[in-house]
PDB file of N, CA and C in Angstrom:
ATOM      1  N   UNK A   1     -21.713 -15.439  -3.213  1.00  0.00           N
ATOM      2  CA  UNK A   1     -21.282 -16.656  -2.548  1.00  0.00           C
ATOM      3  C   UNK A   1     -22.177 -17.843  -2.880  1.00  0.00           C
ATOM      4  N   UNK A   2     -23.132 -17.837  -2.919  1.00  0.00           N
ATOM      5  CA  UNK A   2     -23.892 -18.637  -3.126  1.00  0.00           C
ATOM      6  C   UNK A   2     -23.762 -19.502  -4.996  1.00  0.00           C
ATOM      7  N   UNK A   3     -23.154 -18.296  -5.509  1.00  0.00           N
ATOM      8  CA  UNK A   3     -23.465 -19.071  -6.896  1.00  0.00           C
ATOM      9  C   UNK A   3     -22.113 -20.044  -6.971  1.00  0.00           C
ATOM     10  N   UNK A   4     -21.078 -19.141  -6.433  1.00  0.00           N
ATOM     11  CA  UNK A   4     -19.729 -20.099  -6.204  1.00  0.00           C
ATOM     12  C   UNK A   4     -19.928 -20.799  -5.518  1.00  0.00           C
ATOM     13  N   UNK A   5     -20.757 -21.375  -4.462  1.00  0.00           N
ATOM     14  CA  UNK A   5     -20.701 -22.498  -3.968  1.00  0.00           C
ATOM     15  C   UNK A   5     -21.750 -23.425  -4.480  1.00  0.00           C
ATOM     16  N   UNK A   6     -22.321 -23.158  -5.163  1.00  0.00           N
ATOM     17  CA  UNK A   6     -22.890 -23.964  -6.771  1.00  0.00           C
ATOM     18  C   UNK A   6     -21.945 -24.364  -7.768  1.00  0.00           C
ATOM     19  N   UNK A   7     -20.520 -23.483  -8.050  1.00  0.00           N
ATOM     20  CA  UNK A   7     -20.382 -24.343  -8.631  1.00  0.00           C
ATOM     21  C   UNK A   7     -18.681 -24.645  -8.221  1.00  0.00           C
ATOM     22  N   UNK A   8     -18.834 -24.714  -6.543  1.00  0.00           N
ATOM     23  CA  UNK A   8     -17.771 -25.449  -6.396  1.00  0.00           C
ATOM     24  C   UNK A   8     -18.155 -26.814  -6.012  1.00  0.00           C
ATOM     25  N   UNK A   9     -19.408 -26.759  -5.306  1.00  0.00           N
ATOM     26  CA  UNK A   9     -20.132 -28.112  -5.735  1.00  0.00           C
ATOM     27  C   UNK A   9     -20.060 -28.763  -6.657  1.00  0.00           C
ATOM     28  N   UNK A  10     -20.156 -28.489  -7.600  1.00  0.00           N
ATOM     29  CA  UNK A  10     -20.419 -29.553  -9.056  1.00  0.00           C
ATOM     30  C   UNK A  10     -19.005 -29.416  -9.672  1.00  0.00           C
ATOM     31  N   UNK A  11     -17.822 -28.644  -9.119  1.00  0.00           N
ATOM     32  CA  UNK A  11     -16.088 -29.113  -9.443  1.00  0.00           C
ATOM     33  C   UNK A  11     -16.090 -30.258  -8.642  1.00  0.00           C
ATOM     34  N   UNK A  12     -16.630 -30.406  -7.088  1.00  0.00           N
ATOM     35  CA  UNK A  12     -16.109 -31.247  -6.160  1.00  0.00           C
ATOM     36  C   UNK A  12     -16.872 -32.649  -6.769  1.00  0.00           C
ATOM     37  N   UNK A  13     -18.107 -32.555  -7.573  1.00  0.00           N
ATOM     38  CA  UNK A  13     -18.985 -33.708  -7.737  1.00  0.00           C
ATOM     39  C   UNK A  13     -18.056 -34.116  -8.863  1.00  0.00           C
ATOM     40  N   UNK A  14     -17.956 -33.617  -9.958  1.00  0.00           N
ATOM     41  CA  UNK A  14     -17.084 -33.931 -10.944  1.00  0.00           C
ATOM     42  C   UNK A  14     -15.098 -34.432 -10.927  1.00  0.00           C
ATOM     43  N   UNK A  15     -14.928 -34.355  -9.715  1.00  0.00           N
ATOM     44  CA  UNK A  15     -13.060 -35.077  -9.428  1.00  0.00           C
ATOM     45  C   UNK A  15     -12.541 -34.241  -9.393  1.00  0.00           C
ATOM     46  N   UNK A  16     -12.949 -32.580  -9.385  1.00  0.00           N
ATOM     47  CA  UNK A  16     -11.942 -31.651  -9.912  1.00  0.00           C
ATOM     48  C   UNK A  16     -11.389 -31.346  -8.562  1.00  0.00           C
ATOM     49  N   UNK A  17     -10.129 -31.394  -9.337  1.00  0.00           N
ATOM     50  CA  UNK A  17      -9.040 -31.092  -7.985  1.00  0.00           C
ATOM     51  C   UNK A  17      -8.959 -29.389  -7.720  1.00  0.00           C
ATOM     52  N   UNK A  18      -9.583 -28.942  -6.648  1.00  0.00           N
ATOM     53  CA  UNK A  18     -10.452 -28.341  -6.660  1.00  0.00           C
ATOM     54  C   UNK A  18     -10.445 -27.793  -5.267  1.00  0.00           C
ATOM     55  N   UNK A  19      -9.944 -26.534  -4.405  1.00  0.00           N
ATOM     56  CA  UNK A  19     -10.045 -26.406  -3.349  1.00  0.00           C
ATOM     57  C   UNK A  19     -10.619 -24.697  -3.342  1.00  0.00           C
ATOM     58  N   UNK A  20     -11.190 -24.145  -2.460  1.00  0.00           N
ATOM     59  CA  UNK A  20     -10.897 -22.616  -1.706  1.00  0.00           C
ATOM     60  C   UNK A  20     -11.122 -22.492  -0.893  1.00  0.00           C
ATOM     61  N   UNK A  21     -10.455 -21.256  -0.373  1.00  0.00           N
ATOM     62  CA  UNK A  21      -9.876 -20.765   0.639  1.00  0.00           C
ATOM     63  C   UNK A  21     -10.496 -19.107   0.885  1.00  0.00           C
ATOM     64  N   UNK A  22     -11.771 -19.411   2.191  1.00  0.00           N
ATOM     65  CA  UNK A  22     -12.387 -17.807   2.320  1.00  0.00           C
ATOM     66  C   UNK A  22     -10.861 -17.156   3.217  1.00  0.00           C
ATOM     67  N   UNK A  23     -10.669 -15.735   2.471  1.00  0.00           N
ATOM     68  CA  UNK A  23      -9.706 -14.853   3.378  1.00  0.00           C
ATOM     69  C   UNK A  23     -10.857 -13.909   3.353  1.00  0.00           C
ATOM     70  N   UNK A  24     -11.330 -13.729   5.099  1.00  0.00           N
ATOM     71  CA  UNK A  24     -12.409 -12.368   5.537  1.00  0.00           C
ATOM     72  C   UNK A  24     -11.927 -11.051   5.807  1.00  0.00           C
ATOM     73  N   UNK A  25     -12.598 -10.340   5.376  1.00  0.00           N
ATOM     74  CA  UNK A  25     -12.209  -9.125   5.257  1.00  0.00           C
ATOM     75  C   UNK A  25     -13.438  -8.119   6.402  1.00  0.00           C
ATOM     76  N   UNK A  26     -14.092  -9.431   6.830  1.00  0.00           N
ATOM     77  CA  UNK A  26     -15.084  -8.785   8.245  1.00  0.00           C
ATOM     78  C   UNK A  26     -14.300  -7.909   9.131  1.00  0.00           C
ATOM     79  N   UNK A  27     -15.584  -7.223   9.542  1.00  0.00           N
ATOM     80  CA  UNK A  27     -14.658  -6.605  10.560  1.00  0.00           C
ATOM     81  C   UNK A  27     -14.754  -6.776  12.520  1.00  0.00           C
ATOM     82  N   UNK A  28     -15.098  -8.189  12.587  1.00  0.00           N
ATOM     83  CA  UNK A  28     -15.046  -9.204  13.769  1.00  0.00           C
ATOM     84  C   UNK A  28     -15.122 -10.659  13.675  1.00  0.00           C
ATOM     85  N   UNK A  29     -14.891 -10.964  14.583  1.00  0.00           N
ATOM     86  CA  UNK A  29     -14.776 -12.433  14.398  1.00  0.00           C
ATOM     87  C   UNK A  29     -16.370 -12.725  14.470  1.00  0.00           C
ATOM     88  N   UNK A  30     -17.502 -12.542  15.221  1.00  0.00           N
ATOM     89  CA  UNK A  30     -18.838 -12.194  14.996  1.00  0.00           C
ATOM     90  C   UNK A  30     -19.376 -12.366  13.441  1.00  0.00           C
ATOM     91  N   UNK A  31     -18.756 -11.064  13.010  1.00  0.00           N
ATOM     92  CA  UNK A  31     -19.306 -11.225  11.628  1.00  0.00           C
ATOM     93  C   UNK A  31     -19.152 -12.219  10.988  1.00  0.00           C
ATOM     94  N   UNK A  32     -17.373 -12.658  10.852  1.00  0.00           N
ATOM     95  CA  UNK A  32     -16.539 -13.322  10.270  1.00  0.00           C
ATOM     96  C   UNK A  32     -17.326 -15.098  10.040  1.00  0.00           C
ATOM     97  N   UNK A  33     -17.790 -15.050  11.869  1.00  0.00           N
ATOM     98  CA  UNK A  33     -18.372 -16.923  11.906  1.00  0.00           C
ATOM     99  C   UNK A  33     -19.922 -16.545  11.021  1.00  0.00           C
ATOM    100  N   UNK A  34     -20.864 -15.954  11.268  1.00  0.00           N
ATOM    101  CA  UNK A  34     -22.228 -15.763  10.749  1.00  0.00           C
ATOM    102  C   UNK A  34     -21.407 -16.271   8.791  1.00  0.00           C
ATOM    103  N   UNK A  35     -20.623 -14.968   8.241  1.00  0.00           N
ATOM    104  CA  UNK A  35     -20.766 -15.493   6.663  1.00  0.00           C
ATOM    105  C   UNK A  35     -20.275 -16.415   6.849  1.00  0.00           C
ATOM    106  N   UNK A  36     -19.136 -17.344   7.469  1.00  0.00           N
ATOM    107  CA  UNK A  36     -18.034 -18.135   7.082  1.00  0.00           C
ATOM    108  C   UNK A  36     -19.173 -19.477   7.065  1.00  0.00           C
ATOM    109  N   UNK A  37     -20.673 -19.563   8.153  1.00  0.00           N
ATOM    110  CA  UNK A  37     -21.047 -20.467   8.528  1.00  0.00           C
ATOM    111  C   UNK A  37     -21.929 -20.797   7.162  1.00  0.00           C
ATOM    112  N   UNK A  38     -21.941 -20.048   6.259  1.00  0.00           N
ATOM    113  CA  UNK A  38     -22.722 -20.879   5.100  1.00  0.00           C
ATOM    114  C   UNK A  38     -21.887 -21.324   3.962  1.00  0.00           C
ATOM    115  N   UNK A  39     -20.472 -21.160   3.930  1.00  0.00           N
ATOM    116  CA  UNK A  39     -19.532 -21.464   3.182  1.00  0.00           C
ATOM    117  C   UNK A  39     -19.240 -23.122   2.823  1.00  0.00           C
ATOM    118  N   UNK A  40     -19.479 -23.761   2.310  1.00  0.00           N
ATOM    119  CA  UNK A  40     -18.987 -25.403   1.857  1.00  0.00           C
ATOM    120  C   UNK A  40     -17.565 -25.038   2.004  1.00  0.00           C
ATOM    121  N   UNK A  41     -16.178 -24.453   2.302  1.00  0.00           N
ATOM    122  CA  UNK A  41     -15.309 -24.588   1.913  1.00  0.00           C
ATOM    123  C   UNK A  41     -14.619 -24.502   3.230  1.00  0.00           C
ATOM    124  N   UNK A  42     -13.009 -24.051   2.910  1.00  0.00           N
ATOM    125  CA  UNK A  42     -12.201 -23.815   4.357  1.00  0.00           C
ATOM    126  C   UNK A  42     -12.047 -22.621   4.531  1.00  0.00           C
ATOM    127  N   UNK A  43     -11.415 -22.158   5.521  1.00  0.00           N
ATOM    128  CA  UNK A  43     -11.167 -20.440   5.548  1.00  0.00           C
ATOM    129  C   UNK A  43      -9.550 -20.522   6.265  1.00  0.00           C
ATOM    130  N   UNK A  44      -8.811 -19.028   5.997  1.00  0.00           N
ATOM    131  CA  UNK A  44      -8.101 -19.000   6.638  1.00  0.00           C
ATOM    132  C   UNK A  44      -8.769 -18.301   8.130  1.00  0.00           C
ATOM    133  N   UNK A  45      -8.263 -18.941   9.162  1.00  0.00           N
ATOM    134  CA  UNK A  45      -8.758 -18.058  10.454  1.00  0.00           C
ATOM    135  C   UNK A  45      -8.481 -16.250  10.666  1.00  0.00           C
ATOM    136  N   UNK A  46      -9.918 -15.970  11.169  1.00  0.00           N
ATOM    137  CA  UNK A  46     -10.079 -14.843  11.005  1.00  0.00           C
ATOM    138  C   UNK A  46      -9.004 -14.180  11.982  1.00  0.00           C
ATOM    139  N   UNK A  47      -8.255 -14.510  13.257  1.00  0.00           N
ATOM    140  CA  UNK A  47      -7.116 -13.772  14.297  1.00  0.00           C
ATOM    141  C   UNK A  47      -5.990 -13.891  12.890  1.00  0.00           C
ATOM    142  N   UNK A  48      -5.972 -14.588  11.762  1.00  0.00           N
ATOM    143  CA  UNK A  48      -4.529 -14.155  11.002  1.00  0.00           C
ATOM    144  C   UNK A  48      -4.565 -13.355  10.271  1.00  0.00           C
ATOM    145  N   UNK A  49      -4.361 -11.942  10.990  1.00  0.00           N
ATOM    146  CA  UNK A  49      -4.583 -10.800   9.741  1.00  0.00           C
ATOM    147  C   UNK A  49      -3.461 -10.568   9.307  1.00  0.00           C
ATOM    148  N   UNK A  50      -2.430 -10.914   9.756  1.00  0.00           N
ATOM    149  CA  UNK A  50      -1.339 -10.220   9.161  1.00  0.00           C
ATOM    150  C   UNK A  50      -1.245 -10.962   7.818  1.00  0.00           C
ATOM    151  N   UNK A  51      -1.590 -12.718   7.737  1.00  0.00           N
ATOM    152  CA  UNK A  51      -1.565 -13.338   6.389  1.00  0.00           C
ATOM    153  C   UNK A  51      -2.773 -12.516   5.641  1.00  0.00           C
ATOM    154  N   UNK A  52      -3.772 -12.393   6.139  1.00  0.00           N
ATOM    155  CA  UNK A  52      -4.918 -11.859   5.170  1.00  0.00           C
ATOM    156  C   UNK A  52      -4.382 -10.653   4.775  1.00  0.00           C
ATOM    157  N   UNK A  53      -3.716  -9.749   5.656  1.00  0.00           N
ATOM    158  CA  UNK A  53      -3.305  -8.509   5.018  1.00  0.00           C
ATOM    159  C   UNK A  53      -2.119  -8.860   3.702  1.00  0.00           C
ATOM    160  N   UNK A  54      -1.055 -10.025   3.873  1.00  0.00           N
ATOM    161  CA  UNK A  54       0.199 -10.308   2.802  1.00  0.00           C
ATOM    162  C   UNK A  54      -0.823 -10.692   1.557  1.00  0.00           C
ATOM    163  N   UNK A  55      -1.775 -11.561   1.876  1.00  0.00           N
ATOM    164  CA  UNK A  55      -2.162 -12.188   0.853  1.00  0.00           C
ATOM    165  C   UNK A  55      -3.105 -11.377  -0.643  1.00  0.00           C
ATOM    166  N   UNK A  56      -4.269 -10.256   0.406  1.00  0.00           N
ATOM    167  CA  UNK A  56      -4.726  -9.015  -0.319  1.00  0.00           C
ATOM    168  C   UNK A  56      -3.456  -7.861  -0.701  1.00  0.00           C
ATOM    169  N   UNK A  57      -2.224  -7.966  -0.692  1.00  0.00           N
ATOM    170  CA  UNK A  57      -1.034  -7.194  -0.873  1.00  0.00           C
ATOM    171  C   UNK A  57      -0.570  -7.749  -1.968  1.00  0.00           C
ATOM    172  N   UNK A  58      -0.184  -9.312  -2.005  1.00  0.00           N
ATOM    173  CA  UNK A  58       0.293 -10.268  -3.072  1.00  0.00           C
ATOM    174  C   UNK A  58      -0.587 -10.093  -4.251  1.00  0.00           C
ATOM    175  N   UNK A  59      -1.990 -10.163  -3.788  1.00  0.00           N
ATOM    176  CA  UNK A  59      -2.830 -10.472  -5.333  1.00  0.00           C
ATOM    177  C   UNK A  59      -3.587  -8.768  -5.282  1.00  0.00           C
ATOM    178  N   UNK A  60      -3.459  -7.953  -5.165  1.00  0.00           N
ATOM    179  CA  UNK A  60      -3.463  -6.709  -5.008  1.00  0.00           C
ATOM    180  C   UNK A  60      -5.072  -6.841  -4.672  1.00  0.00           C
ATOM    181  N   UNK A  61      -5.952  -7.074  -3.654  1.00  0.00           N
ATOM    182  CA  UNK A  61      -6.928  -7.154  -3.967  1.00  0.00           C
ATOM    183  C   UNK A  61      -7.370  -5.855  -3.379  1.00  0.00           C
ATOM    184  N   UNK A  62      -8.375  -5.382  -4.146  1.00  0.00           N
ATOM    185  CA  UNK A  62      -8.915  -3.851  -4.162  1.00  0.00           C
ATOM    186  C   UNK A  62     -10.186  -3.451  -3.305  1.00  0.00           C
ATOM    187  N   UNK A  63     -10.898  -4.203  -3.311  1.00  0.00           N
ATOM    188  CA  UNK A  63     -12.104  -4.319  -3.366  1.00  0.00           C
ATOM    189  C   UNK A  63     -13.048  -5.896  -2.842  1.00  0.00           C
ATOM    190  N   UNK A  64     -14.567  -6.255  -2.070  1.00  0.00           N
ATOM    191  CA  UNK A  64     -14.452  -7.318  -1.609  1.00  0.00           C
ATOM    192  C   UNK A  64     -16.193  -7.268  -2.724  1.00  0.00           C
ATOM    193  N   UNK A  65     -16.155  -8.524  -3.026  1.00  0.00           N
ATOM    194  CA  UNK A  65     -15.788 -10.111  -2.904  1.00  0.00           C
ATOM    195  C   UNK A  65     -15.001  -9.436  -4.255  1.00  0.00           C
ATOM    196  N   UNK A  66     -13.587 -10.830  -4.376  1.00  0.00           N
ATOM    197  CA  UNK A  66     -12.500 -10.744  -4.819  1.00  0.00           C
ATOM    198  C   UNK A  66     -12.243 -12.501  -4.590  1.00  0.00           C
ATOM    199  N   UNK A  67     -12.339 -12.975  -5.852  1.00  0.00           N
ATOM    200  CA  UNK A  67     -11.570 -14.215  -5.832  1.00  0.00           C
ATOM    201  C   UNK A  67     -10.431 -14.390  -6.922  1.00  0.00           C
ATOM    202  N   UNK A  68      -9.361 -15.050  -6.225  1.00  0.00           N
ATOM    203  CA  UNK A  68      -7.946 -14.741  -6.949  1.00  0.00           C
ATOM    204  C   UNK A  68      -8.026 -16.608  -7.673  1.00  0.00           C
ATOM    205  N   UNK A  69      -7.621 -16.865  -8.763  1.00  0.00           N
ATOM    206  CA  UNK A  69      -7.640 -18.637  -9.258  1.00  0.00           C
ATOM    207  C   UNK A  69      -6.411 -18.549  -9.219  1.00  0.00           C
ATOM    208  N   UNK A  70      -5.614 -19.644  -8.198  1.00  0.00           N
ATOM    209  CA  UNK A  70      -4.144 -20.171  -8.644  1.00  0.00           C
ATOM    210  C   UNK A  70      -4.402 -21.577  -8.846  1.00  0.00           C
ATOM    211  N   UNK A  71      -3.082 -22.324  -9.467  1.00  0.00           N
ATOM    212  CA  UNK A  71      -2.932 -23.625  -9.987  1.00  0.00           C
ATOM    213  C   UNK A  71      -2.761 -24.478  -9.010  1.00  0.00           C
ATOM    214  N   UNK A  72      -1.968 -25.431  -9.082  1.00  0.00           N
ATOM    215  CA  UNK A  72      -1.556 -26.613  -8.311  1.00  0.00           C
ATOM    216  C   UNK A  72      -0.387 -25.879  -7.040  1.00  0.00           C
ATOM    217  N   UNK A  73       0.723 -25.114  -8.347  1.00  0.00           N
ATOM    218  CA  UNK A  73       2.077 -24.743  -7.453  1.00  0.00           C
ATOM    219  C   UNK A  73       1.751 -23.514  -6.540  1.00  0.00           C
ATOM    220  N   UNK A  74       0.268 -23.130  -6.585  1.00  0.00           N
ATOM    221  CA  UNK A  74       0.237 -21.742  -6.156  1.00  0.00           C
ATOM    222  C   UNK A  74       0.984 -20.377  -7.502  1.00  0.00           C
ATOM    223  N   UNK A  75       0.706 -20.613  -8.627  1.00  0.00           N
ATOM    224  CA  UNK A  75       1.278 -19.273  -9.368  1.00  0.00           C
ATOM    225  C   UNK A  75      -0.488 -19.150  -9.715  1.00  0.00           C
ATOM    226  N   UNK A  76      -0.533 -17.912 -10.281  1.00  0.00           N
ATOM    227  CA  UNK A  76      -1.321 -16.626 -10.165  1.00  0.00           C
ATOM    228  C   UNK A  76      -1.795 -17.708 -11.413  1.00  0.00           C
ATOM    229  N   UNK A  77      -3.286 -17.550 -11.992  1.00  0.00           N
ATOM    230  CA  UNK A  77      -3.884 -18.369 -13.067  1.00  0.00           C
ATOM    231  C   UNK A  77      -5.010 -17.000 -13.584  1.00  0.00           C
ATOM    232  N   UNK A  78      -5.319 -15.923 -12.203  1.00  0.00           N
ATOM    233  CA  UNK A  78      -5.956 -14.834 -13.022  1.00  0.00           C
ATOM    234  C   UNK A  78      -6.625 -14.544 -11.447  1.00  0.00           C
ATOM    235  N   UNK A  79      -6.001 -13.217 -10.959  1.00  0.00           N
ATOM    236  CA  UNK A  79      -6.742 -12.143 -10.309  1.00  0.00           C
ATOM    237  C   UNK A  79      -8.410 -11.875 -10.206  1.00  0.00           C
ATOM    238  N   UNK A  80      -8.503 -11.872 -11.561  1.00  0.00           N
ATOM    239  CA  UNK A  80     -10.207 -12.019 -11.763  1.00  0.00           C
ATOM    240  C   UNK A  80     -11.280 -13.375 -11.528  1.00  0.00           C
ATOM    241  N   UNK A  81     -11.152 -13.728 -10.933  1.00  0.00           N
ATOM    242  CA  UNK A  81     -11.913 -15.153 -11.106  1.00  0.00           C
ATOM    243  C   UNK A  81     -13.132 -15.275 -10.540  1.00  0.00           C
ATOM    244  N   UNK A  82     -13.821 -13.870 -10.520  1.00  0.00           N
ATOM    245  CA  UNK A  82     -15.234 -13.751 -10.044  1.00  0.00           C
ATOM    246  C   UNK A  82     -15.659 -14.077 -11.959  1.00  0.00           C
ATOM    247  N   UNK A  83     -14.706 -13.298 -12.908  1.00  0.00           N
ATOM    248  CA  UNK A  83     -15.521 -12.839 -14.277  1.00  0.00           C
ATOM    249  C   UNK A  83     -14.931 -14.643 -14.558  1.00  0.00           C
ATOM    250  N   UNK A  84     -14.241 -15.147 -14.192  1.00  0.00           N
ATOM    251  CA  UNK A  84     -13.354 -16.505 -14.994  1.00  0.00           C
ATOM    252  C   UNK A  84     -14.610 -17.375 -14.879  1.00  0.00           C
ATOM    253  N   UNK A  85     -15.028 -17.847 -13.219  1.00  0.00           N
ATOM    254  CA  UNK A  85     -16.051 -18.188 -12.848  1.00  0.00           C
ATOM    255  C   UNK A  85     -17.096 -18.564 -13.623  1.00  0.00           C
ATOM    256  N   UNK A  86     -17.659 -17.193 -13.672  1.00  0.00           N
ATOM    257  CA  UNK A  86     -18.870 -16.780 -14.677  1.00  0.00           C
ATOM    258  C   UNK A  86     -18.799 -17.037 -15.572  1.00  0.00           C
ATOM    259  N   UNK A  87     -17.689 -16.901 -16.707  1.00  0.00           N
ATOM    260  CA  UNK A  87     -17.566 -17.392 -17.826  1.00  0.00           C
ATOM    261  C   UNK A  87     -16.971 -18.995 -18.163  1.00  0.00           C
ATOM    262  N   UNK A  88     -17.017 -19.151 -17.315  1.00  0.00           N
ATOM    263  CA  UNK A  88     -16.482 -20.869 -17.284  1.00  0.00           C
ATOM    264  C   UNK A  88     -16.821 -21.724 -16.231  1.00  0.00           C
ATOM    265  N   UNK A  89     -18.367 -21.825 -15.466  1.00  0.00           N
ATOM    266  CA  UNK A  89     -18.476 -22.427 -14.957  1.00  0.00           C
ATOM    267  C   UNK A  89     -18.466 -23.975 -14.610  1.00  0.00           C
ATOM    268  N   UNK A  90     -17.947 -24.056 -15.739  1.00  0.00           N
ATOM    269  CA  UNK A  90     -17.331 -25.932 -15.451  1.00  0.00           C
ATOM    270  C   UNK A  90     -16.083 -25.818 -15.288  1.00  0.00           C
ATOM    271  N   UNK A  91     -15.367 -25.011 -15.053  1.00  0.00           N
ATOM    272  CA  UNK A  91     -14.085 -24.921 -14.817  1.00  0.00           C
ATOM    273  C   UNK A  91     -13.099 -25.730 -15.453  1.00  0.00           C
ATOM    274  N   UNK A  92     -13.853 -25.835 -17.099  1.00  0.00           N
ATOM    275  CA  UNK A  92     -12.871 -26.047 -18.216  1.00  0.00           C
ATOM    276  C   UNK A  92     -11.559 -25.363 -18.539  1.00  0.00           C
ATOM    277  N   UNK A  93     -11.464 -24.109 -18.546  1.00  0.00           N
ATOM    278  CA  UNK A  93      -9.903 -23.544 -18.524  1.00  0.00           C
ATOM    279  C   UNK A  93      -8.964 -23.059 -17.477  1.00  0.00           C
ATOM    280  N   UNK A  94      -9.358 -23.444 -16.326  1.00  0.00           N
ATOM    281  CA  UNK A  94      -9.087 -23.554 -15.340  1.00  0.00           C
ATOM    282  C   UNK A  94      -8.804 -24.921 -14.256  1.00  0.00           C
TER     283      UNK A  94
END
């Protein structure tokens, strides 16, 4: 978390249109506020599990931390975007 919010910082410093969205996979709302509270970003609220459950169903997510990259319209841009990230931290192909 920390390195992504390094460099969602420097998308947001640079114009990039540019948003995320924590979906928690805690297992209380307790837990949920402690990580959510060092996050720069938005979250979906932790009482909507049934979206957190559609949404880890939609992008099949397996396993946590798991960040999914979609576009503007919301279509899929790559499942992987912990490795996209990493390999493109200026968020040139993306």
């Amino acid at each position: 978390t920390p390195k992504l919010a390094e460099y969602y910082g420097a998308y947001k410093a640079a114009g990039k249109n540019v948003e995320c969205v924590f979906v928690s996979s805690d297992r209380d709302q307790a837990s949920f506020d402690e990580y959510y509270g060092e996050m720069p970003w938005t979250a979906l609220p932790y009482e909507a599990r049934a979206a957190k459950d559609a949404l880890s169903k939609k992008y099949k997510v397996k396993g946590i931390p798991s960040l999914v990259i979609l576009d503007e319209d919301g279509s899929t841009i790559t499942t992987d975007g912990r490795a996209a990230v990493s390999e493109d931290p200026a968020g040139e192909e993306f």
